[in-house]
Structures are given as structure tokens and as C-alpha cells.
N, C-alpha and C. Protein backbone atom coordinates (compact mmCIF):
# COMPACT_ATOMS: atom_id res chain seq x y z
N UNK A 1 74.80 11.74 125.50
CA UNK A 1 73.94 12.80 125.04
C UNK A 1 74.59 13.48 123.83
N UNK A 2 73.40 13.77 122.93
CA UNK A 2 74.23 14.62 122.04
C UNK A 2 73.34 15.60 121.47
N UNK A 3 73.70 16.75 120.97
CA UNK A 3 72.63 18.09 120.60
C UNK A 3 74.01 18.75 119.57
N UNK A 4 73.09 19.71 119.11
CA UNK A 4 73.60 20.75 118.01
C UNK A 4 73.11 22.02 118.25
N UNK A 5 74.03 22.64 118.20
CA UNK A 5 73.75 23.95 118.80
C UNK A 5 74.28 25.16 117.54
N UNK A 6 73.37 26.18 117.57
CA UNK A 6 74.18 27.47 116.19
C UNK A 6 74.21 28.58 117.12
N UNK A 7 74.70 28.32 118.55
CA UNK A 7 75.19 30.22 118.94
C UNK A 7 75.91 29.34 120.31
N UNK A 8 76.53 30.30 120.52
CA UNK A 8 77.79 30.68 121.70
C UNK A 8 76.65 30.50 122.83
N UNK A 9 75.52 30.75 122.83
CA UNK A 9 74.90 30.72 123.84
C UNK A 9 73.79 29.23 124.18
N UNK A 10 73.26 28.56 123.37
CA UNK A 10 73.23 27.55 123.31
C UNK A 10 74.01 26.60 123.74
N UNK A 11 75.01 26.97 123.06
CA UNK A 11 76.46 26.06 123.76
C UNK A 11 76.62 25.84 125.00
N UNK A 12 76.89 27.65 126.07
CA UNK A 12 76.75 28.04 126.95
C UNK A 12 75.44 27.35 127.83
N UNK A 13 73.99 27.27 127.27
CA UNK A 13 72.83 26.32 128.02
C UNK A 13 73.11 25.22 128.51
N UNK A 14 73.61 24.41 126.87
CA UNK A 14 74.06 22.64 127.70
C UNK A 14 74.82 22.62 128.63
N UNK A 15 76.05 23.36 128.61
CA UNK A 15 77.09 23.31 129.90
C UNK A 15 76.86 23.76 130.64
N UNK A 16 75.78 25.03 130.99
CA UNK A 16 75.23 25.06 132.28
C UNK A 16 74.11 23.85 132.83
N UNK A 17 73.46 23.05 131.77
CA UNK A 17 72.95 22.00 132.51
C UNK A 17 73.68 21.19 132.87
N UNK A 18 74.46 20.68 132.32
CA UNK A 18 75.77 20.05 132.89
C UNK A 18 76.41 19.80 134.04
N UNK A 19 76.59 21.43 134.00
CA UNK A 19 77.20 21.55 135.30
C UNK A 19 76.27 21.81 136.56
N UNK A 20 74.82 21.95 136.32
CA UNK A 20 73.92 21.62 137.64
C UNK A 20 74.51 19.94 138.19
N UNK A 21 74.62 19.20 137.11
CA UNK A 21 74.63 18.01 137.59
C UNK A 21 76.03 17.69 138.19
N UNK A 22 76.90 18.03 137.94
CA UNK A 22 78.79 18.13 138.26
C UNK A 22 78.29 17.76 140.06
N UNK A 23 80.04 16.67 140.43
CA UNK A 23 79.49 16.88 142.28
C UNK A 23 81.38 16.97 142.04
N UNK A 24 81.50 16.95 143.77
CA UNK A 24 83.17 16.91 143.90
C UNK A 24 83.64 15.76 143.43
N UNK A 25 85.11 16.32 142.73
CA UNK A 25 85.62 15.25 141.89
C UNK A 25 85.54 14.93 140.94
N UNK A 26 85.19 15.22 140.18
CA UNK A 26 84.51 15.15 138.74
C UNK A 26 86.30 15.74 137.68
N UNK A 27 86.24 15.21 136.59
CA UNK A 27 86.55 15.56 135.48
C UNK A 27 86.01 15.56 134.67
N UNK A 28 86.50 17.15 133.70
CA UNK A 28 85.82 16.60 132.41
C UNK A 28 86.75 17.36 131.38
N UNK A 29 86.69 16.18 130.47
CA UNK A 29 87.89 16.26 129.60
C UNK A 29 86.95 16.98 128.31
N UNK A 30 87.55 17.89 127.76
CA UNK A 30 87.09 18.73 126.01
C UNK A 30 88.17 18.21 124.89
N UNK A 31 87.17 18.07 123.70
CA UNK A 31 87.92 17.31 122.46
C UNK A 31 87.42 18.21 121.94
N UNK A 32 88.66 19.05 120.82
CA UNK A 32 88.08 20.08 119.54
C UNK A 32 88.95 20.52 118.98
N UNK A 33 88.35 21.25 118.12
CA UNK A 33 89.43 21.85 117.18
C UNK A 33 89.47 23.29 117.43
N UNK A 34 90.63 23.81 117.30
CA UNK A 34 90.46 25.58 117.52
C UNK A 34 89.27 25.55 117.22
N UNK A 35 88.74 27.03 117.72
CA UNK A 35 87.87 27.86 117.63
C UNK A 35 86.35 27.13 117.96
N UNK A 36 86.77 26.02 118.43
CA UNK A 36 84.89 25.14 117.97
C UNK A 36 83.73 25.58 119.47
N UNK A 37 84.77 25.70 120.38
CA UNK A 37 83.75 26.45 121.25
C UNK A 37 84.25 26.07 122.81
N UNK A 38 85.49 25.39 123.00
CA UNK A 38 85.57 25.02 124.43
C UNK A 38 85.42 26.12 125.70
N UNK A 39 86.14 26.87 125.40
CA UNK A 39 86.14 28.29 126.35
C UNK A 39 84.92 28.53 126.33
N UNK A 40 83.95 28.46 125.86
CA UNK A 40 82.45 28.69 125.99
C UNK A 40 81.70 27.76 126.78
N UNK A 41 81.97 26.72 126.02
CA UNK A 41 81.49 25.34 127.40
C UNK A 41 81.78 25.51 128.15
N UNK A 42 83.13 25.99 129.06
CA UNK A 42 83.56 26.38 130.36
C UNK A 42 83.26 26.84 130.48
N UNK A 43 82.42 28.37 130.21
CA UNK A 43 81.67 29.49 130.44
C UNK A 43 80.13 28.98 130.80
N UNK A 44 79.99 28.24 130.34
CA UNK A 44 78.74 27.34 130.43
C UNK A 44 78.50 26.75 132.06
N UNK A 45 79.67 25.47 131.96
CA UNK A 45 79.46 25.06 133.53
C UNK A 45 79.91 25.29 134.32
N UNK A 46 80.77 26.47 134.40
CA UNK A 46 80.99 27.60 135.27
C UNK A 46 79.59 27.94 136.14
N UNK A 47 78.91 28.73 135.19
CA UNK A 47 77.73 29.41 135.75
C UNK A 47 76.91 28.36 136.22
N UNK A 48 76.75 27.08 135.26
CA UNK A 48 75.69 26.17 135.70
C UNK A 48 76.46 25.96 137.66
N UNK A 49 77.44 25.87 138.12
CA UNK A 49 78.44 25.55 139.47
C UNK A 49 77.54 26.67 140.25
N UNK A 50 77.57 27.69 139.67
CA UNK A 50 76.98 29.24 140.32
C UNK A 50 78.42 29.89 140.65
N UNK A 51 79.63 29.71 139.47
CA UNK A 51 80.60 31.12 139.90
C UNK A 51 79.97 31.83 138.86
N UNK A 52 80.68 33.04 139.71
CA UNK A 52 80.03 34.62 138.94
C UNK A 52 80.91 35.02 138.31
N UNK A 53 82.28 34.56 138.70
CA UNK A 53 83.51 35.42 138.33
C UNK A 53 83.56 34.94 136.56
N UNK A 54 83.99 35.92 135.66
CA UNK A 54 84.14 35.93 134.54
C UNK A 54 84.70 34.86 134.00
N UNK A 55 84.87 33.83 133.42
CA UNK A 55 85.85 32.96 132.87
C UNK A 55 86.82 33.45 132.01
N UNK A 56 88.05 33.72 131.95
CA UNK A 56 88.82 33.45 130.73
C UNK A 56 89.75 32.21 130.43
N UNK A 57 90.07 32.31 129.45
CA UNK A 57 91.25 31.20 128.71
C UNK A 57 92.43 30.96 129.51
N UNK A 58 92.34 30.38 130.27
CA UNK A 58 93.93 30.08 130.35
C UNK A 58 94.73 29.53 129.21
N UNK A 59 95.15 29.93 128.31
CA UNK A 59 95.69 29.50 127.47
C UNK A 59 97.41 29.88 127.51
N UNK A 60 97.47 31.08 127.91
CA UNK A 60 98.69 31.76 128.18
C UNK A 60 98.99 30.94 129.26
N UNK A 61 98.52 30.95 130.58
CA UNK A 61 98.97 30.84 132.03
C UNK A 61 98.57 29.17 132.01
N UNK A 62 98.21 28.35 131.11
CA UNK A 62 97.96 26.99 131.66
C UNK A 62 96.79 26.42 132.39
N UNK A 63 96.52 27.58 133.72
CA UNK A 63 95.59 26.50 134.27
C UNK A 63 94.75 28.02 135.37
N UNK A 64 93.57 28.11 135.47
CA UNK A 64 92.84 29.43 136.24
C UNK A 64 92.39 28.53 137.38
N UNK A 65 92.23 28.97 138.60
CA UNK A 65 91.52 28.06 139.79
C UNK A 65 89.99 28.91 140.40
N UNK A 66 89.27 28.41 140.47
CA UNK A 66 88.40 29.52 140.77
C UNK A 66 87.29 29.04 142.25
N UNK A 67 87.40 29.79 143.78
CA UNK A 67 86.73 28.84 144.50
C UNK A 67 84.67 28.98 144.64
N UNK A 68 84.57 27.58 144.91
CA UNK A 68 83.05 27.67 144.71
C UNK A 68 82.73 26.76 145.84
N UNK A 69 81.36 26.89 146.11
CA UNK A 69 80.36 26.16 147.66
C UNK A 69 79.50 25.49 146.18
N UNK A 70 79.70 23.91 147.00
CA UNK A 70 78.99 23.21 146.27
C UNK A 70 78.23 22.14 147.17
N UNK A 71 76.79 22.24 147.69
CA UNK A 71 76.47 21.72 148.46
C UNK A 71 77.00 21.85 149.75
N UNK A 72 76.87 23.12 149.96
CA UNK A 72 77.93 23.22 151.90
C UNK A 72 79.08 22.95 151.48
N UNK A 73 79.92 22.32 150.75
CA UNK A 73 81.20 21.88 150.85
C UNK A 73 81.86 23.11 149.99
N UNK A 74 83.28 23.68 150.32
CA UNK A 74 84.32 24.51 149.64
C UNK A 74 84.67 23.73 148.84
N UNK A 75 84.88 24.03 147.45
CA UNK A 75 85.47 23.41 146.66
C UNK A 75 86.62 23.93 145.22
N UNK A 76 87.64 23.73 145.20
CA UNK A 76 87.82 24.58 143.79
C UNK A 76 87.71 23.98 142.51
N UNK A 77 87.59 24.94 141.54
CA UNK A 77 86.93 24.72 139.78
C UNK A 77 88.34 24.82 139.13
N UNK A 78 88.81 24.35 138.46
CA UNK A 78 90.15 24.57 137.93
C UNK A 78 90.22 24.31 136.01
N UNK A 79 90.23 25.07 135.45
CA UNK A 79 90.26 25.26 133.92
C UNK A 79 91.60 25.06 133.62
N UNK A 80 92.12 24.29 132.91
CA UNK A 80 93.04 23.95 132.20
C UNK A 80 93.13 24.01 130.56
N UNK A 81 94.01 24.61 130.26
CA UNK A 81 94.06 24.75 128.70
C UNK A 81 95.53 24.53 128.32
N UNK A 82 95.87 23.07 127.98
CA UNK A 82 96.66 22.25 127.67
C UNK A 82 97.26 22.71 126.22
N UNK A 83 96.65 23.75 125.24
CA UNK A 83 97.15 24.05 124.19
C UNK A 83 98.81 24.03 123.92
N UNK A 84 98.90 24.56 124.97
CA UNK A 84 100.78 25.22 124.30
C UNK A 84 101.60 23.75 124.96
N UNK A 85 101.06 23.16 125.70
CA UNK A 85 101.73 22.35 126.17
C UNK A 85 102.75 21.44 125.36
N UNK A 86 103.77 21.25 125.45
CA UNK A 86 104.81 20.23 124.14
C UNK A 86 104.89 18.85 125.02
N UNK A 87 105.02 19.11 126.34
CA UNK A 87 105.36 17.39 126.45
C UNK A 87 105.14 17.15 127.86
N UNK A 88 104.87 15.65 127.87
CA UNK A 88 104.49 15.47 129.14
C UNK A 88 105.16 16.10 130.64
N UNK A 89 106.36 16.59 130.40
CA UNK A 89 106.92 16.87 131.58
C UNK A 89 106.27 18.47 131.61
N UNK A 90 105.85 19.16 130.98
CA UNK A 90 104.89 20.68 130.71
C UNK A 90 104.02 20.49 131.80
N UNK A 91 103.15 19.26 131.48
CA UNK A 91 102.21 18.65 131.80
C UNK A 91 102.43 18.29 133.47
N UNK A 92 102.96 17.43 134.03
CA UNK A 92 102.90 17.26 134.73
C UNK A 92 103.98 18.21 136.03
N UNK A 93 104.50 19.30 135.32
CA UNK A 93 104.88 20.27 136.29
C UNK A 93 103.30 21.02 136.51
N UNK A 94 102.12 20.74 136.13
CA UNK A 94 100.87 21.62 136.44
C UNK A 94 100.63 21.26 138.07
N UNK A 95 100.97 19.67 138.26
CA UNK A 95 100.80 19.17 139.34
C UNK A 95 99.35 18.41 139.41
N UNK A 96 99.10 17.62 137.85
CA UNK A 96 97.87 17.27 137.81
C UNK A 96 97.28 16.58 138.72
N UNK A 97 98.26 15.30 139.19
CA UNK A 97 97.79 14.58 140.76
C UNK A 97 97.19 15.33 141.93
N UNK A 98 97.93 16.09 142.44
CA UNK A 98 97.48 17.07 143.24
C UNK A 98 95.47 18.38 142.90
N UNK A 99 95.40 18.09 141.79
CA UNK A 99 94.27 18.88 141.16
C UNK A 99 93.39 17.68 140.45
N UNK A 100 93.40 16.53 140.93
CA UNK A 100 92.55 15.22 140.62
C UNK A 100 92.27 14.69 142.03
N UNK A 101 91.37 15.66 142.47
CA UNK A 101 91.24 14.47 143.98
C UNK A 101 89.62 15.08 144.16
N UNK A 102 89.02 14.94 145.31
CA UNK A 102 88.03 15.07 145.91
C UNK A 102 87.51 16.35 145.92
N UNK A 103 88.09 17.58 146.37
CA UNK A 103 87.94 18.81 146.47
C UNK A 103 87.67 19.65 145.45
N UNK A 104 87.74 19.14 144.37
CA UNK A 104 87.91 20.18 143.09
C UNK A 104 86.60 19.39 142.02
N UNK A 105 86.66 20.58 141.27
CA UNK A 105 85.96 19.84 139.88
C UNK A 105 87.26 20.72 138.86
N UNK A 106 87.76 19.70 137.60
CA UNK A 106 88.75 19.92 136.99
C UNK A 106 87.95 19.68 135.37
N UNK A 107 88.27 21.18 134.62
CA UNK A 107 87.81 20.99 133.15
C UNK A 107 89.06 21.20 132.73
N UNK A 108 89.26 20.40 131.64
CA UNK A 108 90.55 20.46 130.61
C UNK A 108 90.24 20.38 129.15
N UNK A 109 90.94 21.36 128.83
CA UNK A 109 90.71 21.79 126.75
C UNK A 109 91.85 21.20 126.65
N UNK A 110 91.51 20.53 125.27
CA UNK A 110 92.83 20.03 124.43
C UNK A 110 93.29 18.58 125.91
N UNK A 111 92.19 18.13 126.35
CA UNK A 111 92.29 16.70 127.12
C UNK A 111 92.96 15.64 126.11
N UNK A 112 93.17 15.66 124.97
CA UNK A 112 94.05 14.58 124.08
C UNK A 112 95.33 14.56 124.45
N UNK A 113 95.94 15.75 124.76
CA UNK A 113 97.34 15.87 124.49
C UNK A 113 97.70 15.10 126.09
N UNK A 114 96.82 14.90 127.06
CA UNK A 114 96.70 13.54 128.00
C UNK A 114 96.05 12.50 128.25
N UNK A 115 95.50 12.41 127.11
CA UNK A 115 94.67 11.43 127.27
C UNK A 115 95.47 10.05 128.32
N UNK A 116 96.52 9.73 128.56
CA UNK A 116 96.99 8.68 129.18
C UNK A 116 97.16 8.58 130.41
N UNK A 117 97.09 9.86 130.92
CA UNK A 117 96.99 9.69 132.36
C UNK A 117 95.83 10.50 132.70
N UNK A 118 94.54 10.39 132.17
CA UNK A 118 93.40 10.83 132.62
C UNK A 118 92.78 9.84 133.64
N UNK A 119 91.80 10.78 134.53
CA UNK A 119 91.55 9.37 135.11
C UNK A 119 90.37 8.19 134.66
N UNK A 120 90.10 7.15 134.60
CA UNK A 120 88.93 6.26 133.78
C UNK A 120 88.12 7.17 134.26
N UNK A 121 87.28 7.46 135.38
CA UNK A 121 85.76 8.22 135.98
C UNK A 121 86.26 9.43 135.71
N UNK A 122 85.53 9.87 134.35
CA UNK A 122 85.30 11.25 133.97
C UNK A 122 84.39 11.31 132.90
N UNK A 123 84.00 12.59 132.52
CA UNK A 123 83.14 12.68 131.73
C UNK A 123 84.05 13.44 129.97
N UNK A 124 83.90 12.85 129.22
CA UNK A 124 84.43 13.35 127.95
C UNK A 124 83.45 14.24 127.16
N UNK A 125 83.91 14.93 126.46
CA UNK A 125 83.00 16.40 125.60
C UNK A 125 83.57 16.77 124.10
N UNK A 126 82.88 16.53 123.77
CA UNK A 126 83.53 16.18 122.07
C UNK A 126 82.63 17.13 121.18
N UNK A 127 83.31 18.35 120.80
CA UNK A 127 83.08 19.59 120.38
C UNK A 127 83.18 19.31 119.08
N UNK A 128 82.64 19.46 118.28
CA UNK A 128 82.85 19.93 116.45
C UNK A 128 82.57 20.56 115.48
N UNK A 129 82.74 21.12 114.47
CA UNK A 129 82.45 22.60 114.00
C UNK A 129 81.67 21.63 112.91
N UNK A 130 80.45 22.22 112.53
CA UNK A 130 79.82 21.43 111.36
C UNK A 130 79.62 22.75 109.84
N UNK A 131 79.61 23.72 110.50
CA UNK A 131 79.83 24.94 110.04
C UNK A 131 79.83 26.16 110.62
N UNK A 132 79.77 27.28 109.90
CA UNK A 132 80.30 28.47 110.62
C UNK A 132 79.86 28.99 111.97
N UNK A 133 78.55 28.45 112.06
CA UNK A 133 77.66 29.07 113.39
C UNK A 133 77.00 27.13 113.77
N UNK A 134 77.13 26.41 113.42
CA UNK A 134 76.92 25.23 113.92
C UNK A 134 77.74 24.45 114.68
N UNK A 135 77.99 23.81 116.01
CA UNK A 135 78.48 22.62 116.84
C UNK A 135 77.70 21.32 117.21
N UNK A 136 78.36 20.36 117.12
CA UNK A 136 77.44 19.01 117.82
C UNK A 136 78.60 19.13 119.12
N UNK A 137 77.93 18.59 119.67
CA UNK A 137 78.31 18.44 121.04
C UNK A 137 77.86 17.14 121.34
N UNK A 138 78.76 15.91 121.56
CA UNK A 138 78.34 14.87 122.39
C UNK A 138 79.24 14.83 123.82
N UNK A 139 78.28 14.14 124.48
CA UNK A 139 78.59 14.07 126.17
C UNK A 139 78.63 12.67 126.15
N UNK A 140 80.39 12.26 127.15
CA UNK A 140 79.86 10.33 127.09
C UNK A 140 80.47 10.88 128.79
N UNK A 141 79.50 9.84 129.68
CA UNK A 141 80.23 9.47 131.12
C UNK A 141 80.62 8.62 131.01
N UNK A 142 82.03 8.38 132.15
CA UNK A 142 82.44 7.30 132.32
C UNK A 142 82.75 7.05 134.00
């Protein structure tokens, strides 16, 4: 899928449709450049999940967990923001194995800086600034 969007809130639409569709287990990896809009997409299929709680950046702290009922089942949402990260061992003190399983749905910004140990079944999100108030957004499953 792919669309173009010119507001924060648009943005915010697709990823709440998105995330109607999300089940347990799911990844989904974000490709972008500062500022292009990821923290917003998370804001997006956040709400599309039905949490209420506010989203912010983990950007400082690495990684936010947030719990949600998804179909009768408990499940947690876990935002990752890989920015500051320098090297794989950063990385894998998060305890990514442990936050890739059944129970969770896992979004990650700046998903390049792992691209190698992602898992194949996920969904990729490829953010890009076309100008000041413009993004394309393509969606690939895998």
C-alpha cells in the first residue's frame, strides 16, 4: 500500500487503519528520516489497538511498553526508538528476543539500525518527507 499524506493527522488515519488490522505478534519495523513522522504513526496505531494512554518518544529511555486487550487476549504494545543506539550490543541488552514472541505487538523507529536480526514475518513502513507538510508512506507485509 502506498498513500501521501500533508498533516500529522492523516498520517495518524493510515496507522490507525493499520492498526485495526495488527493481531498478536506482529512487528512492524519504521524507515525515515528525522522528523518525517514516525512518532506519529505510532500515535496512529496506538489508537487504531484502542490504547488511550498518550504516546511519547521513547527516544531517551529506548523502549515504552504499554498494556492492551486485543480480542479477549492481554497483550503488550512496545515502542522502540532505536535512535541513540551505537551498536548491536545497545541493542540487544533491550532484550529484543524476549519482546518478539506471541504476546506483544512490537513497533520499532529507526528498524535499519537492525535490520539483521529482524524477524522475516513483519510488516515494514517506509516514511518520506517529499516536502514541508507532505509524506508518502508505503506499507509492504511480509
Amino acid at each position: 500500500m502506498e498513500a501521501k499524506t500533508t498533516s500529522p493527522r492523516q498520517t495518524q488515519k493510515i496507522a490507525q487503519e493499520l492498526g485495526k488490522t495488527l493481531k498478536s505478534g506482529e512487528v512492524i519495523a519504521l524507515y525515515g528520516d528525522l522528523g518525517v513522522g514516525k512518532t506519529v504513526f505510532v500515535q496512529g496505531l496506538a489508537h487504531g489497538l484502542g490504547i488511550k494512554r498518550r504516546i511519547l518518544s521513547p527516544t531517551f529511555v529506548f523502549m515504552r511498553s504499554y498494556p492492551l486487550i486485543l480480542k479477549g487476549k492481554p497483550l503488550t504494545f512496545y515502542h522502540l526508538d532505536l535512535y541513540r543506539g551505537q551498536s548491536m550490543q545497545d541493542f540487544k541488552a533491550l532484550g529484543l528476543d524476549e519482546i518478539f514472541e506471541e504476546n506483544s505487538i512490537v513497533v520499532l523507529e529507526w528498524a535499519n539500525k537492525i535490520k539483521n536480526i529482524l524477524p522475516k514475518k513483519r510488516i515494514d513502513v517506509f516514511l518520506k518527507i517529499i516536502d514541508e507538510k507532505t509524506r508518502a508512506i508505503e506499507i509492504k507485509k511480509y
